[in-house]
Protein backbone atom coordinates (compact mmCIF):
# COMPACT_ATOMS: atom_id res chain seq x y z
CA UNK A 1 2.80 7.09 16.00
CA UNK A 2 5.32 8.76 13.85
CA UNK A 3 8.47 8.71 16.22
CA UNK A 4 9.52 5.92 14.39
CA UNK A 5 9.28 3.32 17.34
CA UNK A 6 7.17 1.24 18.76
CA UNK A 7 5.24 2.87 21.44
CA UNK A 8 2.88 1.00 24.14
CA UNK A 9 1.26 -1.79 21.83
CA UNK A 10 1.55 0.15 18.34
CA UNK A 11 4.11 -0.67 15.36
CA UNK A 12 5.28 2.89 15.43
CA UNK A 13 4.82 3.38 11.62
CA UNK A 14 6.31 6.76 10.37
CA UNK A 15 2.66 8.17 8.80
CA UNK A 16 -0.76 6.38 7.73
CA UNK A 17 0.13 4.73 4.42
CA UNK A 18 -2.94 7.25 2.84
CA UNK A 19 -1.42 9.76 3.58
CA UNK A 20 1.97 9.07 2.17
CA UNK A 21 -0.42 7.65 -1.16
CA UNK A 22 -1.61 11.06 -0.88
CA UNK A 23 1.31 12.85 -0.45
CA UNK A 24 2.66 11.42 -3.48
CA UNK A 25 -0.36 11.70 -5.31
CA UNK A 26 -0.13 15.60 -4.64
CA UNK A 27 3.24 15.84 -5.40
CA UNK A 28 3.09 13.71 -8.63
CA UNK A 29 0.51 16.10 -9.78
CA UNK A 30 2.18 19.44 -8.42
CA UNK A 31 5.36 18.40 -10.24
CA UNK A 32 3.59 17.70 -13.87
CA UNK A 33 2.46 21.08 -13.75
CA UNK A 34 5.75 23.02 -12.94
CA UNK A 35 7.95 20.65 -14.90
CA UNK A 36 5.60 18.59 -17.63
CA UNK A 37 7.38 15.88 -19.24
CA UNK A 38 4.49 14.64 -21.20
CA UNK A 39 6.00 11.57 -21.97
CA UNK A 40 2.90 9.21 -20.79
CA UNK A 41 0.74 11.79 -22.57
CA UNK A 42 2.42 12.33 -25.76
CA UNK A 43 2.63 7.94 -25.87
CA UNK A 44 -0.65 6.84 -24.80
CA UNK A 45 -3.88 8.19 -25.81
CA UNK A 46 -7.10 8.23 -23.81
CA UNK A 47 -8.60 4.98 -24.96
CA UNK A 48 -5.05 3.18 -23.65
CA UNK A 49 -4.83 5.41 -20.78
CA UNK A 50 -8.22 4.37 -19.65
CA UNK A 51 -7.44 0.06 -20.53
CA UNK A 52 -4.29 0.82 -18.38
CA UNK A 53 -5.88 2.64 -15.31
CA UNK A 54 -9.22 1.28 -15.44
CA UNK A 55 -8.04 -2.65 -13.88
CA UNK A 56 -5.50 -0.99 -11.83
CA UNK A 57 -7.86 0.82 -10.20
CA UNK A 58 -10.78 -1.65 -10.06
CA UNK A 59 -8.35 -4.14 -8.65
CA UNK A 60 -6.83 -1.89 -6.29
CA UNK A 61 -9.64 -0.63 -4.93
CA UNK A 62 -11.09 -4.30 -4.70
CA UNK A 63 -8.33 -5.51 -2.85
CA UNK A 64 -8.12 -2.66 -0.18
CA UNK A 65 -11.94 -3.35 0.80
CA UNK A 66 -11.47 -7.21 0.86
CA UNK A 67 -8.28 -6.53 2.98
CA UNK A 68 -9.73 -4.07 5.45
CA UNK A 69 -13.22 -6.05 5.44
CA UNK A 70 -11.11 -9.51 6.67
CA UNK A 71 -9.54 -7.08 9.41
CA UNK A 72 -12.98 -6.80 10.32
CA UNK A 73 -14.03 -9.96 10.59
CA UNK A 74 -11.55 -10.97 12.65
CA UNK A 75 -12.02 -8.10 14.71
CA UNK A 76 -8.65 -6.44 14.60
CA UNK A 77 -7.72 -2.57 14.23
CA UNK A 78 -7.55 -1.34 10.38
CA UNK A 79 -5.29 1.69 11.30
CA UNK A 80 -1.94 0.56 11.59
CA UNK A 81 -1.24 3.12 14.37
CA UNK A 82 -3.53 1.32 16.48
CA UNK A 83 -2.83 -1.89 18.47
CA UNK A 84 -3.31 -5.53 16.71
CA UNK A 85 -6.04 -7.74 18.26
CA UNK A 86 -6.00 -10.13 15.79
CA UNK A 87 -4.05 -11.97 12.77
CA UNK A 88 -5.70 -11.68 9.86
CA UNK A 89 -5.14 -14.60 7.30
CA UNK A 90 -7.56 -15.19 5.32
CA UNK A 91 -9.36 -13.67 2.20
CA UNK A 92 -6.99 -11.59 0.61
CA UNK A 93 -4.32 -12.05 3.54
CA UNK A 94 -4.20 -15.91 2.16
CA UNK A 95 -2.11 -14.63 -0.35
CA UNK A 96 -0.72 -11.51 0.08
CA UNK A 97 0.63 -10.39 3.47
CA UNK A 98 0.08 -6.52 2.71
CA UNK A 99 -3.13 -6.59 0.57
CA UNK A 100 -4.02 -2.82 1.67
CA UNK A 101 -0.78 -1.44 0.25
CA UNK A 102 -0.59 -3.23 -2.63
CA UNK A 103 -4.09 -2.25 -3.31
CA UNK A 104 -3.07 1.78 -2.59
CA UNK A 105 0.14 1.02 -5.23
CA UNK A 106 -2.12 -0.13 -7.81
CA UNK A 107 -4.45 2.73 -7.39
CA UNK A 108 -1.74 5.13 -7.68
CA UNK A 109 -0.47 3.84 -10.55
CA UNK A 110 -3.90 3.78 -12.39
CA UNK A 111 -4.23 7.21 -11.15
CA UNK A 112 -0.75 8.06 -12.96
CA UNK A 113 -2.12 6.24 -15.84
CA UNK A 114 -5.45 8.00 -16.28
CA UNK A 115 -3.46 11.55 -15.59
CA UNK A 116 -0.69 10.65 -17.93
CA UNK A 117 1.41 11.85 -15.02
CA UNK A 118 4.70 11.47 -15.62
CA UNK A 119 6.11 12.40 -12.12
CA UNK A 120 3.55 10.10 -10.26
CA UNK A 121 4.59 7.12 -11.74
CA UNK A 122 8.29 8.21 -10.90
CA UNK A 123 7.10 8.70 -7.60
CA UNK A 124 6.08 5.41 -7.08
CA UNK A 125 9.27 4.38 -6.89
CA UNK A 126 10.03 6.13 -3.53
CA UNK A 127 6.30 6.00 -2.27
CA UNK A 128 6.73 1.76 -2.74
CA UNK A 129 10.01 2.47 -0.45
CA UNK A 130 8.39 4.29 2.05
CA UNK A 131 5.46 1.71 2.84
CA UNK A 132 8.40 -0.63 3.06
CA UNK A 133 10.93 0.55 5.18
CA UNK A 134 8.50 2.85 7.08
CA UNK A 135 5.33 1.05 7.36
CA UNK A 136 5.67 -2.98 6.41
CA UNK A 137 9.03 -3.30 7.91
CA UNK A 138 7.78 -1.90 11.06
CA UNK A 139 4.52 -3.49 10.97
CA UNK A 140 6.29 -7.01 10.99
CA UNK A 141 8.05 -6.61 13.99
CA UNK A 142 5.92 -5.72 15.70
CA UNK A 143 3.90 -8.31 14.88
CA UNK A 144 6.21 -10.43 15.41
CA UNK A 145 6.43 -10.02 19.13
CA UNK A 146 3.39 -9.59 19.67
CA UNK A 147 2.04 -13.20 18.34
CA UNK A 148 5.19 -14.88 18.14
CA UNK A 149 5.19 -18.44 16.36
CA UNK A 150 1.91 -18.14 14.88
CA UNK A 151 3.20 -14.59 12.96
CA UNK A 152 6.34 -16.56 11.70
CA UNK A 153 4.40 -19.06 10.54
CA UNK A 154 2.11 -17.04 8.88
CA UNK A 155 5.00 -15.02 7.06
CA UNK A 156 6.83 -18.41 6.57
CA UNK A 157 3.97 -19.54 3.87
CA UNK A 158 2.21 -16.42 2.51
CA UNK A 159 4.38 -13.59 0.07
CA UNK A 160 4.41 -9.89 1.67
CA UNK A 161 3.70 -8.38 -1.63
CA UNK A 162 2.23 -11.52 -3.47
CA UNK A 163 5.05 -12.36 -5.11
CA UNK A 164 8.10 -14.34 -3.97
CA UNK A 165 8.01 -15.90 -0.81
């Protein structure tokens, strides 16, 4: 799982993308308490912390559990350490190839927003890089051999991040 290969019939990502959410998450918070910048808190008060965070993480949330509920239907694996049975395409997949970790960004960031946590939303930064080169790129790959035309398609005419094909 975390060698960073490929192993049997897995993508080989480097750690489940919650965990690296989390990681940051713990970090973000860990690092506003030994070295507070308080610019997020000293800028926005509660009521425009709470309009910030509050869509961010409704729609995050929402789009995680429509993502992992289409995984179901089709009956594939949700854990991306586990093999792929099945492409999943529609729902949320439709439009965004990576609907879970967009989903996990936004509800990081309306975390950061809510906490006024400075460090979190520089986090982000890296955490975003990590899903990518550690997770997404990996995950495509392996798709890739493993349902061949019908994957390339699929990435040929839906956006991995909903933006920009």
């Amino acid at each position: 799982m975390t060698d960073g290969h490929a192993s049997a019939d897995t993508p080989g990502v480097i750690a489940p993308p919650p965990l690296i959410a989390l990681a940051a998450l713990l970090a973000g918070v860990a690092a506003d308490w030994l070295w507070p910048l308080n610019v997020l808190g000293s800028a926005l008060g509660w009521p425009m912390r709470i309009a910030i965070s509050v869509p961010l993480v409704l729609g995050g949330g929402v789009l995680a559990v429509a993502a992992e509920r289409a995984f179901k239907r089709v009956g594939t694996n949700v854990p991306p350490w586990r093999p792929a049975l099945a492409l999943a395409t529609s729902g949320p997949y439709a439009y965004i190839r990576n609907p879970m970790y967009v989903g996990l960004i936004l509800l990081l960031a309306g975390i950061a927003a809510v906490l006024a946590s400075d460090w979190l939303v520089i986090l982000l930064v890296p955490t975003v890089l990590v899903l990518h080169f550690g997770v997404v790129l990996r995950e495509e790959r392996y798709l890739e051999a493993k349902f061949g035309e019908d994957y390339r398609r699929y990435k040929a005419s839906v956006p991995r991040y909903g933006w920009l094909r």
